[in-house]
N, C-alpha and C. Protein backbone atom coordinates (compact mmCIF):
# COMPACT_ATOMS: atom_id res chain seq x y z
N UNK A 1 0.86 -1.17 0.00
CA UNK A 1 0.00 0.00 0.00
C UNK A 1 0.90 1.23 0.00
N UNK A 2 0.60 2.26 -0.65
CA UNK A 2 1.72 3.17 -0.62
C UNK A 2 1.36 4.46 0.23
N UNK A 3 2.13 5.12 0.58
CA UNK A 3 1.59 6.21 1.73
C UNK A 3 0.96 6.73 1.93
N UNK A 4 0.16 7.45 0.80
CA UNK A 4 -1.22 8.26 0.74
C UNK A 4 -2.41 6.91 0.70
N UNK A 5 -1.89 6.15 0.04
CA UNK A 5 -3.36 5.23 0.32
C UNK A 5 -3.38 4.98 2.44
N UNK A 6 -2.08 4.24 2.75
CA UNK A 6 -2.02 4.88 4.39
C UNK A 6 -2.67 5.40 5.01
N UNK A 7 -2.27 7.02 4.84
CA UNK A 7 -3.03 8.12 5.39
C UNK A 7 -4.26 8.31 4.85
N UNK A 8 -5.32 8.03 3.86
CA UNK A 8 -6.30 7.93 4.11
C UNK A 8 -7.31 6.83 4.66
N UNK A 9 -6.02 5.49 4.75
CA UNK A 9 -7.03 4.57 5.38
C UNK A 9 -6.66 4.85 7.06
N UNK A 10 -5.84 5.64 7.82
CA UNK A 10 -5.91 5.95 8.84
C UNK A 10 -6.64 7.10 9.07
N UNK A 11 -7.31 7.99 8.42
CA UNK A 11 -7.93 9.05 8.72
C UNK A 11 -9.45 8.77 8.81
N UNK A 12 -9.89 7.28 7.53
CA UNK A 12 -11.27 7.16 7.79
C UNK A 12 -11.83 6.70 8.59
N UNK A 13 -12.18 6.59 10.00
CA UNK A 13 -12.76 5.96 11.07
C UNK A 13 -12.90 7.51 11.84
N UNK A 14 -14.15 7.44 12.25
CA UNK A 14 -14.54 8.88 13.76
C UNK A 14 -13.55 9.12 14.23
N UNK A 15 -13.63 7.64 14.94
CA UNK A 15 -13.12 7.26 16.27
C UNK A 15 -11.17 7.84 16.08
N UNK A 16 -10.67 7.28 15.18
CA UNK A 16 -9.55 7.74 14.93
C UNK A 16 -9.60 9.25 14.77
N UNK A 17 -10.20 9.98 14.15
CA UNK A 17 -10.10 11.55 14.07
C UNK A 17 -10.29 11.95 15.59
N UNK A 18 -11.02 11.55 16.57
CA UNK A 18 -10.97 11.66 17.53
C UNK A 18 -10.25 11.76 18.24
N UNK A 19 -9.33 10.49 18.23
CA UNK A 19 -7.73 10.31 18.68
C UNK A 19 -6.98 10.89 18.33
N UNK A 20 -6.62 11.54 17.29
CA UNK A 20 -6.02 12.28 16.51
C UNK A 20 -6.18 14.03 17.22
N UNK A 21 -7.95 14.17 16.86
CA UNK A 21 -7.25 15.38 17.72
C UNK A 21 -7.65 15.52 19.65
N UNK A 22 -7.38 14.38 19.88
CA UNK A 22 -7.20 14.74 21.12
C UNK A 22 -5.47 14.89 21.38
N UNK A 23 -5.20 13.78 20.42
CA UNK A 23 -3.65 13.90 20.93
C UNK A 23 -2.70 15.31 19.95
N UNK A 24 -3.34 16.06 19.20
CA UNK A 24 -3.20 17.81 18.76
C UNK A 24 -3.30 18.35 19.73
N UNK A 25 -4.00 18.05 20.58
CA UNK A 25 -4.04 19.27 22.00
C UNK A 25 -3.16 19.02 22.97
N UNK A 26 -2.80 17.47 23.28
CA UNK A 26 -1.57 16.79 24.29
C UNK A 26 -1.19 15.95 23.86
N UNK A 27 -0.17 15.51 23.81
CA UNK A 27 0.32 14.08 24.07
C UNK A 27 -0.76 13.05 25.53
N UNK A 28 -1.01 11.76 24.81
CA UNK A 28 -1.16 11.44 26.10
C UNK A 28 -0.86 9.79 26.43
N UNK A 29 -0.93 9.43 27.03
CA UNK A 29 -0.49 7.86 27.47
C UNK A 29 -2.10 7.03 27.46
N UNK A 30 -1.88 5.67 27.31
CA UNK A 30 -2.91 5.23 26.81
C UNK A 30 -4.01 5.59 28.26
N UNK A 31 -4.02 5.24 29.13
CA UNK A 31 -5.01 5.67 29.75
C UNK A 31 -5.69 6.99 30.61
N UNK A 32 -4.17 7.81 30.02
CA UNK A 32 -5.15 9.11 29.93
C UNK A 32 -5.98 9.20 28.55
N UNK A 33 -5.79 8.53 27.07
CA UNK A 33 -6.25 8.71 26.36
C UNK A 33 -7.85 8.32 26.44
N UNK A 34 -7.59 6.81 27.11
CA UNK A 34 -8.77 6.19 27.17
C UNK A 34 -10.08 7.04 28.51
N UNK A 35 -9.33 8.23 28.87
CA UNK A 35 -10.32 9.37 29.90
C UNK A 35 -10.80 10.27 28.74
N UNK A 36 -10.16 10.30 28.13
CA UNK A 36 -10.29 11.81 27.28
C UNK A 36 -10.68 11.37 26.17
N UNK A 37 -11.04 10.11 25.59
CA UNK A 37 -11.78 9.33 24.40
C UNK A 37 -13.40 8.55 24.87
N UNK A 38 -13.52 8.37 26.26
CA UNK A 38 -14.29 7.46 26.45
C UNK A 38 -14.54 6.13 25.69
N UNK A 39 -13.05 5.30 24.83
CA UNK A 39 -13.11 3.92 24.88
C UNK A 39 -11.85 3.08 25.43
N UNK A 40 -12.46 1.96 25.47
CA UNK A 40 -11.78 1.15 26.33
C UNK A 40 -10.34 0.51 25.76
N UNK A 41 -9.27 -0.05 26.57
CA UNK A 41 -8.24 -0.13 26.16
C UNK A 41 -8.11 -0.96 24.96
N UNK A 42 -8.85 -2.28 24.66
CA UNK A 42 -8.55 -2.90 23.45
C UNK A 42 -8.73 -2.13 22.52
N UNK A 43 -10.28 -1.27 22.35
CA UNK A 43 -10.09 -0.67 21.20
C UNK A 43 -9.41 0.45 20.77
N UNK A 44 -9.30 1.58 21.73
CA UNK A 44 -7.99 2.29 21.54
C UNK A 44 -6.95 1.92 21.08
N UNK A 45 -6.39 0.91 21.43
CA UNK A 45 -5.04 -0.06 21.44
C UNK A 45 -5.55 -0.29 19.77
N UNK A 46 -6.19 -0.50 19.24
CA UNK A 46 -6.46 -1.49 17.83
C UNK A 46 -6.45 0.24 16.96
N UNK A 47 -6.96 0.96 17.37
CA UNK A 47 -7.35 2.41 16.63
C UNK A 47 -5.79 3.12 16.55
N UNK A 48 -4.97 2.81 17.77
CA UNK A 48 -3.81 3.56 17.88
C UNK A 48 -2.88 2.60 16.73
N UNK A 49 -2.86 1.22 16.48
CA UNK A 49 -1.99 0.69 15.71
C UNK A 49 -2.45 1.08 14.52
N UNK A 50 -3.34 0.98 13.64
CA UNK A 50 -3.98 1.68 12.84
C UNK A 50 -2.87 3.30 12.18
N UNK A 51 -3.54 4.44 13.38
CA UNK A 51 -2.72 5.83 13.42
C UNK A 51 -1.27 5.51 13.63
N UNK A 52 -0.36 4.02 13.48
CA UNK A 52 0.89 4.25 13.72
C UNK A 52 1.29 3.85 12.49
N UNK A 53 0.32 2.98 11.75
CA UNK A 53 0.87 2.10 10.53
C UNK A 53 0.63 3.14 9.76
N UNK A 54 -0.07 4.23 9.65
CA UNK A 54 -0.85 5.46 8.68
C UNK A 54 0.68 6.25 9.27
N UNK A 55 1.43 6.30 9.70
CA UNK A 55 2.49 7.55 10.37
C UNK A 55 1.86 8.28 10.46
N UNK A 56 0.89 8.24 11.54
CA UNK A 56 0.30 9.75 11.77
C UNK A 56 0.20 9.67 13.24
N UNK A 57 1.02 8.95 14.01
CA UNK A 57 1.48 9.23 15.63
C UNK A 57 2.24 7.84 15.38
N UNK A 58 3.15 8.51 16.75
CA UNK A 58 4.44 7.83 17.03
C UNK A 58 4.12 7.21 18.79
N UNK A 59 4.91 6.96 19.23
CA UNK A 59 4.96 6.97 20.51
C UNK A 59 6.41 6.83 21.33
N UNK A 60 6.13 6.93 22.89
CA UNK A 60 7.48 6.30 23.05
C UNK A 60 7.50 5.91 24.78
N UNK A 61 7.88 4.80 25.45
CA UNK A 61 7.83 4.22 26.94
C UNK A 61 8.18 5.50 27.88
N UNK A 62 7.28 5.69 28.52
CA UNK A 62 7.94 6.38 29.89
C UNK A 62 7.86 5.29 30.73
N UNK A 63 8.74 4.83 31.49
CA UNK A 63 8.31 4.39 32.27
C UNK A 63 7.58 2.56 31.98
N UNK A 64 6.51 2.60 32.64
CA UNK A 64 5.57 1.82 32.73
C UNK A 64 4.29 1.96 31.12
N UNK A 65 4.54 3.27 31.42
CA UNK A 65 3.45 3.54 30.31
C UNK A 65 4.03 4.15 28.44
N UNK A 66 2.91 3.86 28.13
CA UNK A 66 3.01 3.97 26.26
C UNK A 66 2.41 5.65 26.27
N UNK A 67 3.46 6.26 25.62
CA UNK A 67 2.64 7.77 25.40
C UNK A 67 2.70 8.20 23.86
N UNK A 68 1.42 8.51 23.50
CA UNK A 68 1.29 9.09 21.88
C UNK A 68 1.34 10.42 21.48
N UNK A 69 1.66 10.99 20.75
CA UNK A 69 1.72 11.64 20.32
C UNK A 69 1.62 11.90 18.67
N UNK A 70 1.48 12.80 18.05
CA UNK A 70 1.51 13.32 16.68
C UNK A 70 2.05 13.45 16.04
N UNK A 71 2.87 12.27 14.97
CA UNK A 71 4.37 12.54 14.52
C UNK A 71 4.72 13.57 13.84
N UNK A 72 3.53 14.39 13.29
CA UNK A 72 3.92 15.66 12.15
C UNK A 72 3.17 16.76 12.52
N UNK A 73 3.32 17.81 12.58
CA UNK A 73 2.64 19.07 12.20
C UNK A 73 1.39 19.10 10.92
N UNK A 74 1.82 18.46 9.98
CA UNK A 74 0.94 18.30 8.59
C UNK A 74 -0.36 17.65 9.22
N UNK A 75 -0.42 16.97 10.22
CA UNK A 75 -1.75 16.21 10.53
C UNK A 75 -2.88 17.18 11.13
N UNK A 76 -2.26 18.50 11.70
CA UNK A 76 -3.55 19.00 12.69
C UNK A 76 -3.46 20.09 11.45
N UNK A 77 -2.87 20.31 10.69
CA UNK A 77 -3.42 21.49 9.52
C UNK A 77 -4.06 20.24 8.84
N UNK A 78 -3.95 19.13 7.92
CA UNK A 78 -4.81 18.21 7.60
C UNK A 78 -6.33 18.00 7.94
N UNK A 79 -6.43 18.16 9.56
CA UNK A 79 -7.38 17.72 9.84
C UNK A 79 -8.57 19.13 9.83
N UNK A 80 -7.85 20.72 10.11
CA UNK A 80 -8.32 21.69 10.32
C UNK A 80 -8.93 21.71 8.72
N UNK A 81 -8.00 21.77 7.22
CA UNK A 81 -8.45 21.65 6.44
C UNK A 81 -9.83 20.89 6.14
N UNK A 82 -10.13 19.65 6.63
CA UNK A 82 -11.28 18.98 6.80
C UNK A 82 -12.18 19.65 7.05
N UNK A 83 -12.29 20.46 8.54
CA UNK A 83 -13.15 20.65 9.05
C UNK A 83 -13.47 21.68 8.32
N UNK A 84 -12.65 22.67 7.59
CA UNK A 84 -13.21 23.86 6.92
C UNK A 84 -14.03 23.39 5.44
N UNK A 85 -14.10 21.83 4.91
CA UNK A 85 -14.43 22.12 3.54
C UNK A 85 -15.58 21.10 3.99
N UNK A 86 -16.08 20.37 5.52
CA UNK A 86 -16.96 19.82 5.54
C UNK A 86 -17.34 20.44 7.37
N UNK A 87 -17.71 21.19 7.25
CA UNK A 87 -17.75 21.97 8.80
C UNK A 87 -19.56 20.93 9.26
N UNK A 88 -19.31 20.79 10.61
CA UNK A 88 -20.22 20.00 11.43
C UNK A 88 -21.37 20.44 11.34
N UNK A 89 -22.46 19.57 10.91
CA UNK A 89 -24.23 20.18 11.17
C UNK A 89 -24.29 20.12 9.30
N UNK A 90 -23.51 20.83 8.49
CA UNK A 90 -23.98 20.99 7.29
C UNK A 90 -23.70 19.81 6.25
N UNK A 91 -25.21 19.39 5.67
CA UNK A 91 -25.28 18.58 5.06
C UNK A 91 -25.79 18.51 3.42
N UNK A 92 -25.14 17.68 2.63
CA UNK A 92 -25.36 18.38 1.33
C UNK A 92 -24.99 17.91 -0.04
């Protein structure tokens, strides 16, 4: 599969845009993610491998815990672009 096919099969799921921009606003470790996503660790865990195979977050061990983050800058202008050419409520 070549990279752009990738990044759009990591961008199409909610749930992943979700993840995505929660982790634009922080970095976070999986179970702060799973506070600030309201789902549970398997599926986070399955959504986050997904956003790692797409290179569109990285991570790295602190510790005990797995923390994610956003490997590029290009992803939260990516995603802002979205929202401006399909903005929420309007349907059409």
């Amino acid at each position: 599969m070549n990279e752009s096919a990738k990044l759009f099969a990591g961008l199409c799921h909610p749930a992943r845009l979700e993840i995505l921009e929660a982790l634009i606003k922080s970095k976070g470790c999986v179970s702060e993610l799973q506070l600030r996503t309201g789902r549970n660790q398997p599926n986070l865990s399955q959504h986050l491998r997904v956003l790692r195979y797409a290179r569109l977050v990285d991570y790295r061990k602190e510790g005990r815990n797995v923390c994610y983050f956003v490997s590029r800058p290009e992803v939260a202008k990516l995603l802002k672009i979205a929202k401006e050419m399909y903005p929420e409520g309007e349907h059409g």
